[in-house]
C-alpha atoms as a PDB file:
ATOM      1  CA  UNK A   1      50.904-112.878-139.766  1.00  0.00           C
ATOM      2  CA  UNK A   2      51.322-111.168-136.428  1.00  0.00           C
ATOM      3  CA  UNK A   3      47.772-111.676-135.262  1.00  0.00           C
ATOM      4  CA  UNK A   4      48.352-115.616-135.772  1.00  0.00           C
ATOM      5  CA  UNK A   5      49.702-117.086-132.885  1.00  0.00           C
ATOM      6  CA  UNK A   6      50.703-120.285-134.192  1.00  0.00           C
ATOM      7  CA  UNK A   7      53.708-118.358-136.828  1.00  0.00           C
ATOM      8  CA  UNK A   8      54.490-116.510-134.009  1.00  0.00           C
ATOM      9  CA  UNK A   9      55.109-120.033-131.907  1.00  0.00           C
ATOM     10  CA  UNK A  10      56.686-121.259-134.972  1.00  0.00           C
ATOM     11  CA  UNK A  11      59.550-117.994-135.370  1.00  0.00           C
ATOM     12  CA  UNK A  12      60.304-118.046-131.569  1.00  0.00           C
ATOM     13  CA  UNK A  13      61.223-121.677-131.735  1.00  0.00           C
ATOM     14  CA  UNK A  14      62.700-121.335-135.185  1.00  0.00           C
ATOM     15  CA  UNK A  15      64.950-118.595-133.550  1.00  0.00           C
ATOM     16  CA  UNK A  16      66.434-120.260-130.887  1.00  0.00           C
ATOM     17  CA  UNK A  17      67.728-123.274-133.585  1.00  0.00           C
ATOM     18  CA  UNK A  18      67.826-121.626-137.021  1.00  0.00           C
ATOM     19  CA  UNK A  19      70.704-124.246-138.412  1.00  0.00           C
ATOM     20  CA  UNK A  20      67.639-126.837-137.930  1.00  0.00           C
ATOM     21  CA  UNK A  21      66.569-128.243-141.531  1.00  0.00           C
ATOM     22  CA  UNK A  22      64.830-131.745-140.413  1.00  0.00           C
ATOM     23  CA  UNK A  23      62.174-131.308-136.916  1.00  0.00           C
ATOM     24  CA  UNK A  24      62.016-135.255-135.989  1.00  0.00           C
ATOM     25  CA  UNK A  25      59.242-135.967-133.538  1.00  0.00           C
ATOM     26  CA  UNK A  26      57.963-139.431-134.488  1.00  0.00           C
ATOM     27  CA  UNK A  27      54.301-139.754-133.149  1.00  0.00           C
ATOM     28  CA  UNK A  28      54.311-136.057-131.384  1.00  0.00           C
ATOM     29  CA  UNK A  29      53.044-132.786-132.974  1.00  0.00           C
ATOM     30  CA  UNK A  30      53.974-130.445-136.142  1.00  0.00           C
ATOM     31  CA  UNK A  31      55.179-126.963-135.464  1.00  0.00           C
ATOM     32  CA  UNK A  32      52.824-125.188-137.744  1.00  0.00           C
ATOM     33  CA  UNK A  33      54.074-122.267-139.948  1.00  0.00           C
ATOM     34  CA  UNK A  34      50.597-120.526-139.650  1.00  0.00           C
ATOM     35  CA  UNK A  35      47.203-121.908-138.370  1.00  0.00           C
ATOM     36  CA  UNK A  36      45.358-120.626-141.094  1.00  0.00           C
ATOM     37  CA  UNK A  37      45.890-123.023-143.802  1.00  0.00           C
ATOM     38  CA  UNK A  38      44.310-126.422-145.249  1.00  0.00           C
ATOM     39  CA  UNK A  39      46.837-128.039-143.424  1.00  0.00           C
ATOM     40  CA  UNK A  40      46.558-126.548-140.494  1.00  0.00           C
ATOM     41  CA  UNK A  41      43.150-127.515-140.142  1.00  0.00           C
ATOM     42  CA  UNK A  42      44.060-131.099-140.279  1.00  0.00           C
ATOM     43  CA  UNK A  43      46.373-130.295-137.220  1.00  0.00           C
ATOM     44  CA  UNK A  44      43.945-128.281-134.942  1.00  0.00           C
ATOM     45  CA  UNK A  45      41.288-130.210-133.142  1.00  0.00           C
ATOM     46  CA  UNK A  46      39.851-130.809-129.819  1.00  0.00           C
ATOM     47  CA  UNK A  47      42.320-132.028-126.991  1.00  0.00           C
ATOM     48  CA  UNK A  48      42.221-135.704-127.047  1.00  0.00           C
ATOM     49  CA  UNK A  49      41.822-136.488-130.537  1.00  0.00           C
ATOM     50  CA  UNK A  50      43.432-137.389-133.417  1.00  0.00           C
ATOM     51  CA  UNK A  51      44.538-135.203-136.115  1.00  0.00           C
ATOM     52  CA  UNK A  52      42.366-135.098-139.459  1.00  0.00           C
ATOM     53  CA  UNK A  53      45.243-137.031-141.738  1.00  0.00           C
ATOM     54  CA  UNK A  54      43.548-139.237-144.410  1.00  0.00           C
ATOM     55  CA  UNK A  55      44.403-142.911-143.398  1.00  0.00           C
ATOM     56  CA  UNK A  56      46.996-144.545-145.514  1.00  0.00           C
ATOM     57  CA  UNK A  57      45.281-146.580-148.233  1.00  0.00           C
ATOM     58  CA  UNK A  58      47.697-149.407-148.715  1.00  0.00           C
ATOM     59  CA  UNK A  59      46.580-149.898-144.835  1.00  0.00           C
ATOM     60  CA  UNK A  60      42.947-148.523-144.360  1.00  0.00           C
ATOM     61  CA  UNK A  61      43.152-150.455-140.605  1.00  0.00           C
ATOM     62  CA  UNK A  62      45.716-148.180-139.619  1.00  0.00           C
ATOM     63  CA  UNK A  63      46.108-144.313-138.869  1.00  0.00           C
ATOM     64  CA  UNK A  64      48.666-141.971-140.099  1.00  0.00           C
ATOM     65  CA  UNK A  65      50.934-139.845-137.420  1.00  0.00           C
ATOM     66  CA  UNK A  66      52.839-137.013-137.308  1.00  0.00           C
ATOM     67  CA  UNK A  67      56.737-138.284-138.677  1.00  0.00           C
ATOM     68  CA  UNK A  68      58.967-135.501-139.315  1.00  0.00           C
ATOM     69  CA  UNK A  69      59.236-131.744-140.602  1.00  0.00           C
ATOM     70  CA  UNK A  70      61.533-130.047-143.267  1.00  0.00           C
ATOM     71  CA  UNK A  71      62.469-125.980-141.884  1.00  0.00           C
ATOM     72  CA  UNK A  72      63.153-123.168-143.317  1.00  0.00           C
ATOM     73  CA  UNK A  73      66.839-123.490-143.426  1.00  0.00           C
ATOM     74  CA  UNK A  74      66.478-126.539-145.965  1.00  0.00           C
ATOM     75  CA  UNK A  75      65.845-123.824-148.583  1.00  0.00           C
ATOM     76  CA  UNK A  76      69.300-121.977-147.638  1.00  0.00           C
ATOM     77  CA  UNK A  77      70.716-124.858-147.714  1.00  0.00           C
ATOM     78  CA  UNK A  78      69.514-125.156-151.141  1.00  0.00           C
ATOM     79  CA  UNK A  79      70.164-122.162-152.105  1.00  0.00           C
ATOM     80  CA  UNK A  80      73.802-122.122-151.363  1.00  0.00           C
ATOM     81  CA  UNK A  81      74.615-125.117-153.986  1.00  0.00           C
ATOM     82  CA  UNK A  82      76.393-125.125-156.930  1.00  0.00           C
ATOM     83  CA  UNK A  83      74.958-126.035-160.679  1.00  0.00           C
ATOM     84  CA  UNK A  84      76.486-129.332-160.974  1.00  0.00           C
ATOM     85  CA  UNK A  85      75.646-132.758-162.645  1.00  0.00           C
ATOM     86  CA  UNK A  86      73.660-130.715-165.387  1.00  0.00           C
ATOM     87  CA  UNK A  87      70.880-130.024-162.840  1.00  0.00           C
ATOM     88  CA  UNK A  88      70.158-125.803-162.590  1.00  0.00           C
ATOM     89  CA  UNK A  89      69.307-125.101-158.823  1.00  0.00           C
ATOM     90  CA  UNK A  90      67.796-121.636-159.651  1.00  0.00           C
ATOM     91  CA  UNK A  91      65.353-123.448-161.797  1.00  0.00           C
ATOM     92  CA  UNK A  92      64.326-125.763-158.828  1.00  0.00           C
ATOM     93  CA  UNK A  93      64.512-122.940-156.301  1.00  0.00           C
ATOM     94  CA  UNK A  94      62.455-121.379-158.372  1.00  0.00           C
ATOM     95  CA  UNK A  95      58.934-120.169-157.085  1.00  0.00           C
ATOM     96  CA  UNK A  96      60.012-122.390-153.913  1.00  0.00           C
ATOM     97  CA  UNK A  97      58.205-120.553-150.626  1.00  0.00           C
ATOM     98  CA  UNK A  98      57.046-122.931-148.364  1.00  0.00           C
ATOM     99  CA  UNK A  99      56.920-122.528-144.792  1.00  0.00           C
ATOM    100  CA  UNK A 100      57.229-126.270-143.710  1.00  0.00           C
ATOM    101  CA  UNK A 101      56.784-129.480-145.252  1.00  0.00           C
ATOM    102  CA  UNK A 102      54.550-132.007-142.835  1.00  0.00           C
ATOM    103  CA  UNK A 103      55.432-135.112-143.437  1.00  0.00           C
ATOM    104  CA  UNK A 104      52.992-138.255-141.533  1.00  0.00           C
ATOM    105  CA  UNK A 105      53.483-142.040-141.694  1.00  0.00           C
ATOM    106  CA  UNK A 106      51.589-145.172-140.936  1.00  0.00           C
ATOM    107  CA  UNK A 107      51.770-145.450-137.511  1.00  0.00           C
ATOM    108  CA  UNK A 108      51.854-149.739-138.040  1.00  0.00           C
ATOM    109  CA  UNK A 109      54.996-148.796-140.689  1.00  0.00           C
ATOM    110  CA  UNK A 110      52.889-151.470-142.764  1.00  0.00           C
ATOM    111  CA  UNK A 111      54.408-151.825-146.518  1.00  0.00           C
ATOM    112  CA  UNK A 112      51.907-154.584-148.928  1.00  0.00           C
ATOM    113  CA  UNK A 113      54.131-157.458-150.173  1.00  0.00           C
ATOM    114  CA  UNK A 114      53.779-156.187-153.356  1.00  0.00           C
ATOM    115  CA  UNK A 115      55.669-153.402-152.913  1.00  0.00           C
ATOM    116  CA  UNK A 116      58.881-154.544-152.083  1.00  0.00           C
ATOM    117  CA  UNK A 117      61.695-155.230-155.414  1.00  0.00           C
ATOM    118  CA  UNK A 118      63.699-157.989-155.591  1.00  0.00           C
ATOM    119  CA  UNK A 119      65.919-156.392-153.321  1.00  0.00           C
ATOM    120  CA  UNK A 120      63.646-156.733-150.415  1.00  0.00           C
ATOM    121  CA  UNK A 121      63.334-152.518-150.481  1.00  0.00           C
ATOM    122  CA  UNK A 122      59.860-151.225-150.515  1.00  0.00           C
ATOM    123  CA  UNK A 123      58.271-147.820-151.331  1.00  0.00           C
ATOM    124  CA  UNK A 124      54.781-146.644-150.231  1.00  0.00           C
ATOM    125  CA  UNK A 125      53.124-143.115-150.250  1.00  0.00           C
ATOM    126  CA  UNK A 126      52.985-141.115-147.279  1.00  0.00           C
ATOM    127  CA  UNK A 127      50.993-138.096-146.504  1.00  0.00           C
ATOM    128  CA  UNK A 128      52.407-134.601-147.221  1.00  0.00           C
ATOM    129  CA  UNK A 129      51.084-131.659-146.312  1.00  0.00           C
ATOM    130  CA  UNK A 130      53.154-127.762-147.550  1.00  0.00           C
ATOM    131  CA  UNK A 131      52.503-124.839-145.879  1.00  0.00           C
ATOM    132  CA  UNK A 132      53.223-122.380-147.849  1.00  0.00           C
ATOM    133  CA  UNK A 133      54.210-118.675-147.275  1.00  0.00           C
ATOM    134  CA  UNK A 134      51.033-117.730-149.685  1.00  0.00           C
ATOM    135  CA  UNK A 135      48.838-119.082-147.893  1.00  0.00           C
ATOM    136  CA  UNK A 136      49.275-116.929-144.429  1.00  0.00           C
ATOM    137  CA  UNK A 137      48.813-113.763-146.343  1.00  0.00           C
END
């Protein structure tokens, strides 16, 4: 990890906000946990053009762009609940070593007719890409 420069961007910022569970940066640019990865790769291109995110289906018109990111602290966070409503946290927790979660939208926030409920709320999949703490090894 210490000959990839974009973890080492990734812990300098992390340091100076480590609280931070949610990185909001609608239409800007993911901090990448490593630049090594799958995910990455959709992320590092020439100056100029757009990332490599599959275009959403639902709206094949459109493009996808970078939304939001989950941190590292969301698994502290996590980790510091109780058991309650039934629901075992170590079992969740368990095997759970991501770096970030990427998340990327429709940049036309389009949702098909069909897939709102009778309460006017609709649903639609958005792209989600892990990096995982694996996968910089």
């Amino acid at each position: 990890m210490l000959d990839d420069k974009y973890f080492e961007n990734f812990t300098n910022v992390v340091k100076h906000n480590p609280s931070q569970i949610l990185r909001y940066d609608l239409g800007g640019k993911p901090l990448l946990y490593n630049g090594k990865d799958e995910v990455a790769k959709k992320f590092i291109i020439e100056e100029g053009k757009d990332f490599n995110v599959p275009n959403p289906g639902y709206n094949p018109s459109s493009k996808r762009q970078f939304e939001l990111q989950l941190m590292p602290q969301t698994i502290m966070n996590l980790e510091q609940l109780e058991d309650s409503n039934n629901i075992a946290i170590n079992d969740i927790l368990n095997g759970m070593s991501w770096g970030t979660i990427i998340v990327c939208t429709d940049i036309e926030d389009y949702i098909p007719e069909e897939n709102f409920d009778e309460n006017h709320v609709g649903y639609i999949e958005d792209w989600c890409g892990v990096q995982w703490e694996e996968s910089c090894k």
